[in-house]
Protein backbone atom coordinates (compact mmCIF):
# COMPACT_ATOMS: atom_id res chain seq x y z
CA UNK A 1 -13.03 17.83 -14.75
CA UNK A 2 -15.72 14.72 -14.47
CA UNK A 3 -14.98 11.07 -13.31
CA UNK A 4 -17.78 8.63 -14.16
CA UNK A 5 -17.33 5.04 -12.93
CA UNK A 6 -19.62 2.06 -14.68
CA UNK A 7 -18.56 -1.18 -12.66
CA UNK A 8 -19.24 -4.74 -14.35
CA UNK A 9 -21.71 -6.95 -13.05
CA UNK A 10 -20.22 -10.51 -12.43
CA UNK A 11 -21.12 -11.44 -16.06
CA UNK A 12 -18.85 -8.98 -16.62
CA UNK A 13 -21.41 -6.19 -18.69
CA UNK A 14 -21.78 -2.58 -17.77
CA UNK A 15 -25.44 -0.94 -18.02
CA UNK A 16 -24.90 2.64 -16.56
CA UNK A 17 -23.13 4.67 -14.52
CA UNK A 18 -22.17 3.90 -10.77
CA UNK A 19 -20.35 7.05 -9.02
CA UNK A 20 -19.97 10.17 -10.76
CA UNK A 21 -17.49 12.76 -9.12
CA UNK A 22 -16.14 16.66 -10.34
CA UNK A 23 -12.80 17.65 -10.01
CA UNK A 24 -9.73 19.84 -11.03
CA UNK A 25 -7.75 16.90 -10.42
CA UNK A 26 -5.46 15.89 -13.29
CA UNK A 27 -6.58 18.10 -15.80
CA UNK A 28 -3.51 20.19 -16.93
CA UNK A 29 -2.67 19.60 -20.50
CA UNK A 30 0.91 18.45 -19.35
CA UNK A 31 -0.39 16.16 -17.26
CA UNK A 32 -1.08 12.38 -17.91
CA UNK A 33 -3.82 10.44 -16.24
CA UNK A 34 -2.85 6.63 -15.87
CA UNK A 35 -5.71 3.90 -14.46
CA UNK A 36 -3.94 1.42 -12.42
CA UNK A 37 -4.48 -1.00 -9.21
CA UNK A 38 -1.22 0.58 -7.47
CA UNK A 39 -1.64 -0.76 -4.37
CA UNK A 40 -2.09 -4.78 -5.13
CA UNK A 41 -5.72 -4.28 -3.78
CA UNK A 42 -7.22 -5.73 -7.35
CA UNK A 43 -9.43 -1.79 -7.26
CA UNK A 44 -8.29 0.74 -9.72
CA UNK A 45 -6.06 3.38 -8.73
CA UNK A 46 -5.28 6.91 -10.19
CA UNK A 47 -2.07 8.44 -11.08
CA UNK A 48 -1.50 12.00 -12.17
CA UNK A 49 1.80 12.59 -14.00
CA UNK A 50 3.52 15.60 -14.10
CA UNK A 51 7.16 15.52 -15.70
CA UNK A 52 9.26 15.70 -12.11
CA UNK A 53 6.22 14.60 -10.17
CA UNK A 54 3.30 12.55 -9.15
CA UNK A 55 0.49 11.96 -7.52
CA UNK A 56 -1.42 9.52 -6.63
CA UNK A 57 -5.57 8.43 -5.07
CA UNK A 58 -6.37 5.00 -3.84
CA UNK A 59 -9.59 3.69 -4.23
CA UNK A 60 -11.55 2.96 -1.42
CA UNK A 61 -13.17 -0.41 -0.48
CA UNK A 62 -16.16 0.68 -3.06
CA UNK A 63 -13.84 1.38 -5.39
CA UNK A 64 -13.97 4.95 -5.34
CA UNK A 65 -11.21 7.76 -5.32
CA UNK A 66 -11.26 10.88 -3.21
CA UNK A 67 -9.04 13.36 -5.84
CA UNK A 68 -6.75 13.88 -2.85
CA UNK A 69 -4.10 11.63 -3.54
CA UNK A 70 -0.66 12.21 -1.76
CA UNK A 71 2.16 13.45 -4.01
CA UNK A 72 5.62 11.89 -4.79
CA UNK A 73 8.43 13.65 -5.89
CA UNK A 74 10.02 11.69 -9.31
CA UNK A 75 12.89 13.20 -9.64
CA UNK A 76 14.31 10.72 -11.78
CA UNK A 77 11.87 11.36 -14.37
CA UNK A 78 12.38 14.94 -15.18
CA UNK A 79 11.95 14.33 -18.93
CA UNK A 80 9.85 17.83 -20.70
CA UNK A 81 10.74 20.31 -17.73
CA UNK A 82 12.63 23.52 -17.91
C-alpha cells in the first residue's frame, strides 16, 4: 500500500528516500507487480498483473507514477482464472 522511490545520484549511490506515495494500487495477493521502462522513455514504469488483465502507470518526467494507470485487457494470458 506504500511506494518509496530512492533515485541514484550520478555516481550511481542512493542516500534516502526521494518520493514516497500510498496506494491500493497493486496490492491483491493475485496480483503481480513488475518494474519496467514500458514506454522506451529510459524512467521506470509499473505494471500490475492480474491473470486476464493489466494495467499499467507511466512515470512522469520526474520519474514518478500517478497509480492511475490505464488498463489492458490480456486475454491471451488467462493462465490461474476460473
Amino acid at each position: 500500500g506504500r511506494m518509496w522511490i530512492d533515485n541514484a545520484d550520478e555516481q550511481g549511490r542512493f542516500a534516502e528516500e526521494d518520493w514516497t506515495r500510498e496506494s491500493t494500487w497493486c496490492t491483491e495477493p493475485r496480483f503481480r507487480l513488475v518494474v519496467t521502462d514500458l514506454n522506451g522513455d529510459g524512467r521506470a514504469d509499473l505494471y500490475c498483473h492480474e491473470p486476464g488483465r493489466g494495467w499499467y502507470d507511466f512515470a512522469d518526467n520526474e520519474g514518478h507514477v500517478g497509480w492511475a494507470g490505464e488498463s489492458i485487457s490480456l486475454a491471451w494470458c488467462r493462465a490461474g482464472t476460473t
